[in-house]
C-alpha atoms as a PDB file:
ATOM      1  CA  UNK A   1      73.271  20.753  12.108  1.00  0.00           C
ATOM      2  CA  UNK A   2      70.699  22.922  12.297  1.00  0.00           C
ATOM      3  CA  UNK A   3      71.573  24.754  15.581  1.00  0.00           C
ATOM      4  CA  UNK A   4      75.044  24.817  14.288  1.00  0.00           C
ATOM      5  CA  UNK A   5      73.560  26.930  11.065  1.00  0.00           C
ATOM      6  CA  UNK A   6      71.746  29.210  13.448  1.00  0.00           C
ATOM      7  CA  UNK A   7      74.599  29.898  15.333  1.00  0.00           C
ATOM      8  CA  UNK A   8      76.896  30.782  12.439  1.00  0.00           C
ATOM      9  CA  UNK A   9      73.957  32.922  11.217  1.00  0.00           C
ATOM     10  CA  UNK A  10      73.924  34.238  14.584  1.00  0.00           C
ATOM     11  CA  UNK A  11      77.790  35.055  14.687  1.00  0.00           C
ATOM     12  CA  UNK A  12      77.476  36.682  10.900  1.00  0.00           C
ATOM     13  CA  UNK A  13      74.960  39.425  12.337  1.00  0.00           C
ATOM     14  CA  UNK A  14      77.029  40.088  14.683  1.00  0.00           C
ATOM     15  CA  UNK A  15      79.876  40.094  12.969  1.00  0.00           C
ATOM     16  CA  UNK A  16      78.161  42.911  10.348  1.00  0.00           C
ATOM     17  CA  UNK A  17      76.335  44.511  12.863  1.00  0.00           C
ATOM     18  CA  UNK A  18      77.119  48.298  12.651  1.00  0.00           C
ATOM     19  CA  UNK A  19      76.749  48.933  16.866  1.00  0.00           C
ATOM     20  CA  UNK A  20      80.081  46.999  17.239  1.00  0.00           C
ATOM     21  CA  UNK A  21      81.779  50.005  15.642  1.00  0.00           C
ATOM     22  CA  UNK A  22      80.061  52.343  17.464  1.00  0.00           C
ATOM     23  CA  UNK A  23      81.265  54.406  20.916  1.00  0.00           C
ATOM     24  CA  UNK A  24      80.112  54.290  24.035  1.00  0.00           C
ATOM     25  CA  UNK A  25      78.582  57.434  24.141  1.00  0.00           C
ATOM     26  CA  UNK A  26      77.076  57.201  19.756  1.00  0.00           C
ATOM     27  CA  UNK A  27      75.632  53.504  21.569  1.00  0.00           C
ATOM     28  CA  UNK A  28      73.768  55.575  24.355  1.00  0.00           C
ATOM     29  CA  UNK A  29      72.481  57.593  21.948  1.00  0.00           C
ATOM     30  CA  UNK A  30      70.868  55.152  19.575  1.00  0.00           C
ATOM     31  CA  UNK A  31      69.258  53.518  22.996  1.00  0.00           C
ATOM     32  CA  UNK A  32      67.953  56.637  24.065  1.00  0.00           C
ATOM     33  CA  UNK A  33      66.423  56.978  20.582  1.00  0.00           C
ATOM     34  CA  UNK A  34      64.787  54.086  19.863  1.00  0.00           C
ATOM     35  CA  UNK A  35      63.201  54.826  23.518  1.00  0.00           C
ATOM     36  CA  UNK A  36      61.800  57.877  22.210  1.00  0.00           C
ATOM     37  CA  UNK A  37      60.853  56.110  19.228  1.00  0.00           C
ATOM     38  CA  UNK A  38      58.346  53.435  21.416  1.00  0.00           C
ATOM     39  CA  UNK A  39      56.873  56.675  23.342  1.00  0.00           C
ATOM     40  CA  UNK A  40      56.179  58.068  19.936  1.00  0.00           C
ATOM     41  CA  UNK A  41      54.816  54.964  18.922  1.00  0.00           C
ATOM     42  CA  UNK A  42      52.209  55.064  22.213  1.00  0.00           C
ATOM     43  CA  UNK A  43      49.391  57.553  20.516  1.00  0.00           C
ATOM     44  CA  UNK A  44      49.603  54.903  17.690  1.00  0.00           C
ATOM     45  CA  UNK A  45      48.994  51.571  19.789  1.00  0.00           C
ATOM     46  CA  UNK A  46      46.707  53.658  21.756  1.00  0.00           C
ATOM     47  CA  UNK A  47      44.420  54.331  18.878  1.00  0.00           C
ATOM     48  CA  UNK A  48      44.352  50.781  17.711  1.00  0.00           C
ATOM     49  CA  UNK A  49      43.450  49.775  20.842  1.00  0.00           C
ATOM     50  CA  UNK A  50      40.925  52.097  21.873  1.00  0.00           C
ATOM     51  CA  UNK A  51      38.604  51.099  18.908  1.00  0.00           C
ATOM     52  CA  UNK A  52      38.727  47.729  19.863  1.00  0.00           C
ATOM     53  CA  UNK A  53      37.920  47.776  23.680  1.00  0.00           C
ATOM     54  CA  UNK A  54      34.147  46.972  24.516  1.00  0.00           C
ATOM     55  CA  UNK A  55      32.528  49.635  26.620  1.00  0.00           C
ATOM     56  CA  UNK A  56      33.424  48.223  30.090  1.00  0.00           C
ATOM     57  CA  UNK A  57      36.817  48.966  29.161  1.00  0.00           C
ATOM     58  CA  UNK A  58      37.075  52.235  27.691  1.00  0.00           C
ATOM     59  CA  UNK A  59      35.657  53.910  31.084  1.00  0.00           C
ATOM     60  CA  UNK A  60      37.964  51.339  33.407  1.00  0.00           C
ATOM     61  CA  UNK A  61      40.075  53.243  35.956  1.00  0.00           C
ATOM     62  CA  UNK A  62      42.774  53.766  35.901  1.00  0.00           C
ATOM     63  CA  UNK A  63      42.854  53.683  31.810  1.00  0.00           C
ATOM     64  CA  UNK A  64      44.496  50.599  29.960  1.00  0.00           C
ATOM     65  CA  UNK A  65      46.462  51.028  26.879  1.00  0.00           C
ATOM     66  CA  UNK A  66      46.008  47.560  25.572  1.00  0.00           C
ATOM     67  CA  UNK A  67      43.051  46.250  25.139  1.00  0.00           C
ATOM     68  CA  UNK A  68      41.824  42.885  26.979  1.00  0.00           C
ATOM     69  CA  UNK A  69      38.897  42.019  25.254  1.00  0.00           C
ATOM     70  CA  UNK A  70      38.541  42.791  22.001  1.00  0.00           C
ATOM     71  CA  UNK A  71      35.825  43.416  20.131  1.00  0.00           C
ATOM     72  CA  UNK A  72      33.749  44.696  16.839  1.00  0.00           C
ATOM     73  CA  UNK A  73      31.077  46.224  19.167  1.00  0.00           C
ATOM     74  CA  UNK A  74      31.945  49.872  18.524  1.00  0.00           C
ATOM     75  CA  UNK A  75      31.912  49.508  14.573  1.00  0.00           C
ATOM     76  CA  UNK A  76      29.091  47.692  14.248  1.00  0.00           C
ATOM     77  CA  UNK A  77      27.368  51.085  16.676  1.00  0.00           C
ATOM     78  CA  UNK A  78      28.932  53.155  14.401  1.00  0.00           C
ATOM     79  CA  UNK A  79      27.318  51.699  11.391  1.00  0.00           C
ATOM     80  CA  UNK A  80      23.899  51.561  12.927  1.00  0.00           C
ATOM     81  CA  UNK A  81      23.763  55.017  14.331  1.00  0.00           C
ATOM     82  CA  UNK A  82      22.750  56.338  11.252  1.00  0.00           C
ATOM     83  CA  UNK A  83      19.929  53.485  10.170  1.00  0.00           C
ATOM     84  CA  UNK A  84      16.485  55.008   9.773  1.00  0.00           C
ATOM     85  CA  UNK A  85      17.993  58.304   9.054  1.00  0.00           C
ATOM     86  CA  UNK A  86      17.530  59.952   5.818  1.00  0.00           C
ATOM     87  CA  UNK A  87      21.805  60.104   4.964  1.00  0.00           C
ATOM     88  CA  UNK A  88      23.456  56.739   5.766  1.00  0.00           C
ATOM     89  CA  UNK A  89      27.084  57.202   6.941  1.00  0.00           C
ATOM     90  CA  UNK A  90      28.218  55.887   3.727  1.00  0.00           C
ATOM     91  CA  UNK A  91      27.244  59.264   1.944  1.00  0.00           C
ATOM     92  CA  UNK A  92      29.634  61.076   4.356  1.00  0.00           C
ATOM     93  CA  UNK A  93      32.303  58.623   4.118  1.00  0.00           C
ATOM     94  CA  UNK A  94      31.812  58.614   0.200  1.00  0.00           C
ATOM     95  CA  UNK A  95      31.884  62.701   0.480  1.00  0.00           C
ATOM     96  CA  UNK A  96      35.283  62.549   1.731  1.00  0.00           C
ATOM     97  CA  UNK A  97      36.876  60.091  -0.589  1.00  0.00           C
ATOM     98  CA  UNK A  98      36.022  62.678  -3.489  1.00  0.00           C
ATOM     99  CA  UNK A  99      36.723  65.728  -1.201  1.00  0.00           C
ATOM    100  CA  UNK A 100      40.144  64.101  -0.606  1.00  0.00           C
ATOM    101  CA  UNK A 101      40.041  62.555  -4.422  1.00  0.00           C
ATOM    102  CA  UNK A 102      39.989  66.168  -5.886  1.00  0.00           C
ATOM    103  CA  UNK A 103      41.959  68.155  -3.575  1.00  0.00           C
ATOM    104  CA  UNK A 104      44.958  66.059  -3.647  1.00  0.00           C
ATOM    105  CA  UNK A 105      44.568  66.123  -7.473  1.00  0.00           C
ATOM    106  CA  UNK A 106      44.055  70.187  -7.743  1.00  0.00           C
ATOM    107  CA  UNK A 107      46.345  71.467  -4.927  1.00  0.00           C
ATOM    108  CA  UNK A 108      49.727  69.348  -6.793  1.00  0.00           C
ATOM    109  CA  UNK A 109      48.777  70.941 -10.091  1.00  0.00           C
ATOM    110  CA  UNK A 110      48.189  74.541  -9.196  1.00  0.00           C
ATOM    111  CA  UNK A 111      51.409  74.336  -6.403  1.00  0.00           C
ATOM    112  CA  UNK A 112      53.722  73.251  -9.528  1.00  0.00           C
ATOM    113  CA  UNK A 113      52.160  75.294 -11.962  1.00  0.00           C
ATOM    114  CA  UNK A 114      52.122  78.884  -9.872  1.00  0.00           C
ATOM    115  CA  UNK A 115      55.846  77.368  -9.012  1.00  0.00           C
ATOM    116  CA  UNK A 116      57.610  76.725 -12.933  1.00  0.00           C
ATOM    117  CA  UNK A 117      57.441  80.442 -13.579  1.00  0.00           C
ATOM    118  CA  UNK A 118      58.106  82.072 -10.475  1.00  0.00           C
ATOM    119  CA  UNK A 119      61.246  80.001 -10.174  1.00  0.00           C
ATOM    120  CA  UNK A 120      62.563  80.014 -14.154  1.00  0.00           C
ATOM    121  CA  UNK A 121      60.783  82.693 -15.886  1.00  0.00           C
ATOM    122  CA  UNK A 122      61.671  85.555 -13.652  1.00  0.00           C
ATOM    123  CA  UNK A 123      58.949  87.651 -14.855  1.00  0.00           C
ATOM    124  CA  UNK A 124      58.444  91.481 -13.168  1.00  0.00           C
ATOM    125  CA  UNK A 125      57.612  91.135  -9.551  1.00  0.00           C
ATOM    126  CA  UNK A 126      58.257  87.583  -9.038  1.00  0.00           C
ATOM    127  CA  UNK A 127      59.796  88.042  -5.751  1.00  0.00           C
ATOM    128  CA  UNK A 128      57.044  90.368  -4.561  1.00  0.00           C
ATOM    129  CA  UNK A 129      54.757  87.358  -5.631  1.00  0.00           C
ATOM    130  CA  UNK A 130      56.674  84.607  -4.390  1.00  0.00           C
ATOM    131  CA  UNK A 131      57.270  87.281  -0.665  1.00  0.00           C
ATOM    132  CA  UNK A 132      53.166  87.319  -0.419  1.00  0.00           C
ATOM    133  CA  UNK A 133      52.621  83.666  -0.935  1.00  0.00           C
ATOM    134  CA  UNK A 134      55.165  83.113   1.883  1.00  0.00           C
ATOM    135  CA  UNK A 135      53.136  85.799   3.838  1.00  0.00           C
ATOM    136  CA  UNK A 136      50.196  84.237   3.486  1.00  0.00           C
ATOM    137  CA  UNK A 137      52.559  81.241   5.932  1.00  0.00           C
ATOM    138  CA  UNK A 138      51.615  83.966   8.821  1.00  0.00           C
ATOM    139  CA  UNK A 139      47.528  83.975   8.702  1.00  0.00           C
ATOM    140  CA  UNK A 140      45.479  81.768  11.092  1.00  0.00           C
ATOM    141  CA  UNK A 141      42.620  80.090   8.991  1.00  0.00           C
ATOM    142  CA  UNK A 142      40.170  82.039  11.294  1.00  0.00           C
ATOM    143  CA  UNK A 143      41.413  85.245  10.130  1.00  0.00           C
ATOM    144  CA  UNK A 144      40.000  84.866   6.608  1.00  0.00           C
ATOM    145  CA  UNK A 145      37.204  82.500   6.920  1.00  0.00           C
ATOM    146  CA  UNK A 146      34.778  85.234   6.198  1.00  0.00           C
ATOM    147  CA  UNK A 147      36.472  86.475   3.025  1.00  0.00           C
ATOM    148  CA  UNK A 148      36.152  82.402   1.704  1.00  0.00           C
ATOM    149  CA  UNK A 149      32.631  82.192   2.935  1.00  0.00           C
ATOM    150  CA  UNK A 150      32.005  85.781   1.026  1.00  0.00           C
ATOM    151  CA  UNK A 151      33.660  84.481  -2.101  1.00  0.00           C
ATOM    152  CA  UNK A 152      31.982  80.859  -1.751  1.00  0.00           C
ATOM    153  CA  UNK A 153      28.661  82.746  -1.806  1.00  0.00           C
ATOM    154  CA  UNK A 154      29.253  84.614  -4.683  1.00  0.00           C
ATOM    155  CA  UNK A 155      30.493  82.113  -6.526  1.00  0.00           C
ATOM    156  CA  UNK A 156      26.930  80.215  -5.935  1.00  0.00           C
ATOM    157  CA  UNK A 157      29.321  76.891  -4.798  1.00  0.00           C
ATOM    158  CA  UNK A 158      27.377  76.102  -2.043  1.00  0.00           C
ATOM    159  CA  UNK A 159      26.401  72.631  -1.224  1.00  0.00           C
ATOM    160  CA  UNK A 160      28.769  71.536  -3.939  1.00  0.00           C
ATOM    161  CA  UNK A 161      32.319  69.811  -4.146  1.00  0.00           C
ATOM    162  CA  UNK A 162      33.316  72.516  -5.561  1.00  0.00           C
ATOM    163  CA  UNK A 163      32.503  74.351  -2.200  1.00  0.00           C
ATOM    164  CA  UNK A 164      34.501  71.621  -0.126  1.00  0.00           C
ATOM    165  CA  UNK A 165      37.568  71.586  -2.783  1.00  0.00           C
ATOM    166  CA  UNK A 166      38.309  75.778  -3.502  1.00  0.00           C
ATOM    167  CA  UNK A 167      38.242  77.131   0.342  1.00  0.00           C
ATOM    168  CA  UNK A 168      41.517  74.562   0.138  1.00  0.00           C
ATOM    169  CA  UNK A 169      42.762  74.878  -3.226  1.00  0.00           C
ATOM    170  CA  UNK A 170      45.635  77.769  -1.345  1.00  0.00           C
ATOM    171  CA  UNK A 171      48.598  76.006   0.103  1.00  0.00           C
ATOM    172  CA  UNK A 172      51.396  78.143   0.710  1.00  0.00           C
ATOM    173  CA  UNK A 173      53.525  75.647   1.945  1.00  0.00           C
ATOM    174  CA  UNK A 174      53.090  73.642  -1.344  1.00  0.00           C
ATOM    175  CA  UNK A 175      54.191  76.277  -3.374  1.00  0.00           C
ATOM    176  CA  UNK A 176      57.187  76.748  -1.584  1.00  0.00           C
ATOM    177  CA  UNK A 177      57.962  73.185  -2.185  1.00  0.00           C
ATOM    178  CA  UNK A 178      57.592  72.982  -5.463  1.00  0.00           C
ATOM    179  CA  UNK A 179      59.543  76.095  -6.059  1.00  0.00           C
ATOM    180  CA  UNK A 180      62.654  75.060  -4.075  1.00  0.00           C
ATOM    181  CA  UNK A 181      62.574  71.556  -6.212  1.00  0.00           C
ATOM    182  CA  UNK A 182      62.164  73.669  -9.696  1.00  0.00           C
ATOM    183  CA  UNK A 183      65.119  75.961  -8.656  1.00  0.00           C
ATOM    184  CA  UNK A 184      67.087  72.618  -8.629  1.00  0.00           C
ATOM    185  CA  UNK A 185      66.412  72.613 -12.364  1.00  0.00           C
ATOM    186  CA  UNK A 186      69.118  73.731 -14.326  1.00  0.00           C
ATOM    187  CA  UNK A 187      68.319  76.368 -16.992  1.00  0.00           C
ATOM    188  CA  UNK A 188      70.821  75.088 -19.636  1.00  0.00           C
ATOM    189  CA  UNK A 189      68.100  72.196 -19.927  1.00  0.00           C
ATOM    190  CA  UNK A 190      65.327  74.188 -20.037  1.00  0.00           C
ATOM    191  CA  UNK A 191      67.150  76.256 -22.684  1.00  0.00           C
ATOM    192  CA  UNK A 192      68.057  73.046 -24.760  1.00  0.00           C
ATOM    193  CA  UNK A 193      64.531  72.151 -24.951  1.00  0.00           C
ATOM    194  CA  UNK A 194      63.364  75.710 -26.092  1.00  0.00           C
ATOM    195  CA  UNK A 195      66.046  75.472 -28.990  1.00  0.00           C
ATOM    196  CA  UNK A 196      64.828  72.046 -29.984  1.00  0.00           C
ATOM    197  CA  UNK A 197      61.456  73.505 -30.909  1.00  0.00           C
ATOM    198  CA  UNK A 198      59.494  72.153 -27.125  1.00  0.00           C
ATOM    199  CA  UNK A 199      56.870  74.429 -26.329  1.00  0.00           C
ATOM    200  CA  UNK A 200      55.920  75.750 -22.565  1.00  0.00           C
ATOM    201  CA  UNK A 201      53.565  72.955 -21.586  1.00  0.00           C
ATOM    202  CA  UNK A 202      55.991  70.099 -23.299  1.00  0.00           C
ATOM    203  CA  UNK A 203      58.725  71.320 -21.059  1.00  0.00           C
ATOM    204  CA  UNK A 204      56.524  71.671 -17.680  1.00  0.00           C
ATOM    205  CA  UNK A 205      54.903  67.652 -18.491  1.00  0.00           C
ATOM    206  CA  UNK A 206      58.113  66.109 -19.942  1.00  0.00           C
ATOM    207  CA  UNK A 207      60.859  68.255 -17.941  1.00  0.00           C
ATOM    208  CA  UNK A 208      59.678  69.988 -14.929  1.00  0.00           C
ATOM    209  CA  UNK A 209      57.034  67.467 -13.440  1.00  0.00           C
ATOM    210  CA  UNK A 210      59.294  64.148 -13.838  1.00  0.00           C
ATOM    211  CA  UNK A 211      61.577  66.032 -11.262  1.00  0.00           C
ATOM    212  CA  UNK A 212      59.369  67.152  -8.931  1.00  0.00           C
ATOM    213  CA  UNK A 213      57.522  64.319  -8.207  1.00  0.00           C
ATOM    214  CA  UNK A 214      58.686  64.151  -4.695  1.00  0.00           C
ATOM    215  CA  UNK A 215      57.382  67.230  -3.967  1.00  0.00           C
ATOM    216  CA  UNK A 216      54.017  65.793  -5.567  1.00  0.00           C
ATOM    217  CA  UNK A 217      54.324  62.946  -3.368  1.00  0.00           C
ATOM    218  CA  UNK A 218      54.421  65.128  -0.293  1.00  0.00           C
ATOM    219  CA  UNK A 219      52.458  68.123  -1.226  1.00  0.00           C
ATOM    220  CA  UNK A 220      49.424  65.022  -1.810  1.00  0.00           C
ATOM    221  CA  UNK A 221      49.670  63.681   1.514  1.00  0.00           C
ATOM    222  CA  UNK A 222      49.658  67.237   2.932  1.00  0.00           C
ATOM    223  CA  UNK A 223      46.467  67.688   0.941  1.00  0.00           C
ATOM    224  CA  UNK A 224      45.150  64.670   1.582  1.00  0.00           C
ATOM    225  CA  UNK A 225      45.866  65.032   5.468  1.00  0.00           C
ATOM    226  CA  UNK A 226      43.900  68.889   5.035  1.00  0.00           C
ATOM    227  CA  UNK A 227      40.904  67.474   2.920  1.00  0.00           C
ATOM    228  CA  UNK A 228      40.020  64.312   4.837  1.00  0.00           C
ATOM    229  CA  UNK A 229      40.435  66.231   8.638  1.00  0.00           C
ATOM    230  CA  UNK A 230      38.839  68.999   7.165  1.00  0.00           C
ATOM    231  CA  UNK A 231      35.507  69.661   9.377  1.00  0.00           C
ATOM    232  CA  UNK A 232      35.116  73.546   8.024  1.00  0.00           C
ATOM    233  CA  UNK A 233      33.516  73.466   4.536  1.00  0.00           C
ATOM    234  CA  UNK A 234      30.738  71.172   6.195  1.00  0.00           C
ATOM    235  CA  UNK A 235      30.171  73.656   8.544  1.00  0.00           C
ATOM    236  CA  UNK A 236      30.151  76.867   6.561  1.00  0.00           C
ATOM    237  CA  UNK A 237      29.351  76.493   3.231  1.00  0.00           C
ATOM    238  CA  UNK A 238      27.134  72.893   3.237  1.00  0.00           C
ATOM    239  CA  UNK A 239      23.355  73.448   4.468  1.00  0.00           C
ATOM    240  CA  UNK A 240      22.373  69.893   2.908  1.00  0.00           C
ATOM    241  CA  UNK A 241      23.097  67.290   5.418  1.00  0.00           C
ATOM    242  CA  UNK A 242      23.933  64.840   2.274  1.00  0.00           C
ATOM    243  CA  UNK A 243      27.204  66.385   1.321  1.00  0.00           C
ATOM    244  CA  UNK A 244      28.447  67.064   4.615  1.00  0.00           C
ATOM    245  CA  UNK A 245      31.664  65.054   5.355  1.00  0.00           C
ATOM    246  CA  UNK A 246      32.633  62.444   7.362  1.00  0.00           C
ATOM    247  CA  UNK A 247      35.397  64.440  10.033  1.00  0.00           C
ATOM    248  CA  UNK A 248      31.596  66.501  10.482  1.00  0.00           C
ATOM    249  CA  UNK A 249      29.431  63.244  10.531  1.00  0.00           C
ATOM    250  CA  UNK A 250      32.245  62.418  13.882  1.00  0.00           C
ATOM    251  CA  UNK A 251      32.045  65.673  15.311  1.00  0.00           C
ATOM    252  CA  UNK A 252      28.372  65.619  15.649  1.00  0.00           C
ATOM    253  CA  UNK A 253      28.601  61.987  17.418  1.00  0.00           C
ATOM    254  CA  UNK A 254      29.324  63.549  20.613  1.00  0.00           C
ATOM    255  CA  UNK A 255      28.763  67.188  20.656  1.00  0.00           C
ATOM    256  CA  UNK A 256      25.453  67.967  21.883  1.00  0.00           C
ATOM    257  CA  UNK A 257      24.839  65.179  23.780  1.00  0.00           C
ATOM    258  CA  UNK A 258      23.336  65.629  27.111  1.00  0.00           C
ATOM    259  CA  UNK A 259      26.679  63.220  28.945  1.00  0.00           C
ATOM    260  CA  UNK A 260      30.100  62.269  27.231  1.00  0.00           C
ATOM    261  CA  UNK A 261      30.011  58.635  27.471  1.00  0.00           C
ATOM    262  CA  UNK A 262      27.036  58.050  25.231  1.00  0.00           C
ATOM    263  CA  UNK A 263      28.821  56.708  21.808  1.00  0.00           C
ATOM    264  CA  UNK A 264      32.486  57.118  22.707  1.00  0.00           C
ATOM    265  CA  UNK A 265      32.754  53.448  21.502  1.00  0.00           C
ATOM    266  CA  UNK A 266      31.295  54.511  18.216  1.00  0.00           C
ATOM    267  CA  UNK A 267      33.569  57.689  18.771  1.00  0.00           C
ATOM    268  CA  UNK A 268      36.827  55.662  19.092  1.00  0.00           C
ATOM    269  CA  UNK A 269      35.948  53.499  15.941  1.00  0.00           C
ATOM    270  CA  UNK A 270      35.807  56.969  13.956  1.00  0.00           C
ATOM    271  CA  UNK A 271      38.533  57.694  15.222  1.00  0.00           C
ATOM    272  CA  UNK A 272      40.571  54.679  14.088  1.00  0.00           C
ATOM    273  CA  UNK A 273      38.583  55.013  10.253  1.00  0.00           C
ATOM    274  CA  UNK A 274      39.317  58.643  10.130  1.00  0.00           C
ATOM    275  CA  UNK A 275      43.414  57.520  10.840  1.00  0.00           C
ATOM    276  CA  UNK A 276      43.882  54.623   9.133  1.00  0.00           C
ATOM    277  CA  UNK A 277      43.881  56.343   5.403  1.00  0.00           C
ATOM    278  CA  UNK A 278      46.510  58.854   6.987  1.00  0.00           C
ATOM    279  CA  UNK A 279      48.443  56.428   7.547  1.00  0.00           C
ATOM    280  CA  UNK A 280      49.128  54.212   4.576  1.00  0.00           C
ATOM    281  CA  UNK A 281      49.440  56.773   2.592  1.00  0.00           C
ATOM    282  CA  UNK A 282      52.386  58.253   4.853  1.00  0.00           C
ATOM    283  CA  UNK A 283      53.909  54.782   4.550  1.00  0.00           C
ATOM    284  CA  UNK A 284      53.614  54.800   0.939  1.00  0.00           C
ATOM    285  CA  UNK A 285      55.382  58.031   0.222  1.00  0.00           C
ATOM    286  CA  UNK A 286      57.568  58.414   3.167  1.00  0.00           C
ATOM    287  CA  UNK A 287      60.795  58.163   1.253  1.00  0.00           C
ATOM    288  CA  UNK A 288      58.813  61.160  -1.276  1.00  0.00           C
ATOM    289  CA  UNK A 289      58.941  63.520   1.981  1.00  0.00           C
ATOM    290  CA  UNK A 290      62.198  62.848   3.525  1.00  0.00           C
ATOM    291  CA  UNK A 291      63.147  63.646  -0.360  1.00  0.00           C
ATOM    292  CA  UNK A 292      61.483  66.750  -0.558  1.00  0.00           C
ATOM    293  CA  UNK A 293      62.201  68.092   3.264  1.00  0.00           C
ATOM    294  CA  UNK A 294      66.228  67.265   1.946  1.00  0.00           C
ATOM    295  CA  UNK A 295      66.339  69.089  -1.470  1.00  0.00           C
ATOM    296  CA  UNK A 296      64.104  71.774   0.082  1.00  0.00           C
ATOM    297  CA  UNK A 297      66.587  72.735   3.024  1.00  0.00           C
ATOM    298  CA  UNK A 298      64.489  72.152   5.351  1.00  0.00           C
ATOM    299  CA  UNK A 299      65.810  69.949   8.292  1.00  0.00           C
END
């Protein structure tokens, strides 16, 4: 009875299965693509794996993907590199979480808020504005890193958060976002509100920001994927070693050494930590950025 069950359950996915109504040529297709989806997937499995391999396996030729043996030896170097030292690798770890923390949080709200009014208030010059924030699309970071490192100075930000969160606070592409959800807005709603008595901030909390939170959703992860890779605030504007980073903190395992195979266990391990958050949070929101990337027009 039971194989009998299977077999009708068997015969009802078939019968509803959408590659029977498919052509020859739309069923090559969808092969060929879920190929290219399990290469894409390689740098993924790779990762996992790498952490996990003991050192007689990470320098085997010619190079395995999967690991054979696996094992906690390159977290446990990881977390004993820094023992004895004055900043444990906590600190740097806990440095990013509130790098990341209050960049995600402060990139959303100034993208939506320099957004509302270029796209409904229409004030003098808000195409000029809206032209030079696209513009700003076409500079390489290394083109003004000494104008933030001037204005970090000034400021007197150094060796604060403050110093790892402003450098960032910029994002172009967020803007641009935000603005092509708002423009989705229709006016006659925004009017209706004003005639009901709602003041400007009522309409941007209760009307605006309910309807772009996709684009909050992906302008986040975008932050989020800026602030915790983010190696040059460490670098520039952080002299104290305790509120370096931890992207720095993993830079500094290897560089400088004297060969390249002391701590690439403890390397790989970083590696996998300094992926994993990137991750989830993708999987999370996913459906937020296919969202935004549709009502933006950008495909």
């Amino acid at each position: 009875m039971q194989v009998a069950g299977k077999l009708q359950k068997l015969f009802i996915w078939k019968k509803r299965s959408k590659l029977r109504s498919l052509s020859p040529m739309e069923k090559f297709s969808a092969i060929v693509l879920v190929l290219l989806s399990i290469f894409m997937l390689l740098p993924l499995v790779y990762i996992f794996n790498h952490a996990f391999k003991p050192y007689q396996e990470l320098f085997i030729y010619p190079p395995n993907i999967f690991v054979r043996d696996p094992s906690f030896q390159n977290f446990v170097e990881l977390l004993s590199i820094t023992k004895g030292t004055a900043t444990p690798i906590t600190r740097y770890i806990f440095n990013s979480v509130i790098v990341a923390i209050l960049c995600v949080i402060i990139v959303t709200v100034v993208s939506a808020m320099c957004a509302y009014p270029i796209s409904k208030h229409k004030f003098p010059g808000h195409k000029l504005v809206f032209g030079s924030i696209l513009l700003t699309l076409l500079f390489a970071p290394e083109t003004v890193a000494i104008p933030r490192y001037l204005v970090v100075s000034n400021l007197g930000i150094m060796n604060t958060y403050l110093g790892h969160v402003l450098p960032m606070v910029a994002v172009p592409t967020g803007v641009f976002l935000m603005k092509q959800f708002i423009d989705q807005l229709p006016n006659e709603l925004i009017d209706s509100a004003k005639m009901d008595g709602a003041r400007e901030h009522t309409i941007f909390l209760r009307i605006v920001v309910p309807v772009i939170m996709p684009a909050v959703a992906t302008i986040g992860i975008i932050a989020f994927h800026a602030a915790w890779g983010n190696t040059e605030t460490s670098t520039l504007f952080m002299q104290d070693e305790e509120m370096k980073t931890f992207p720095f903190y993993i830079h500094t395992l290897t560089s400088g050494m004297a060969n390249n195979v002391a701590r690439q266990g403890a390397a790989a391990a970083a590696a996998l930590l300094m992926f994993l958050p990137n991750l989830i949070i993708f999987l999370l929101f996913q459906s937020k950025v296919i969202a935004t990337m549709a009502h933006s027009g950008i495909k």
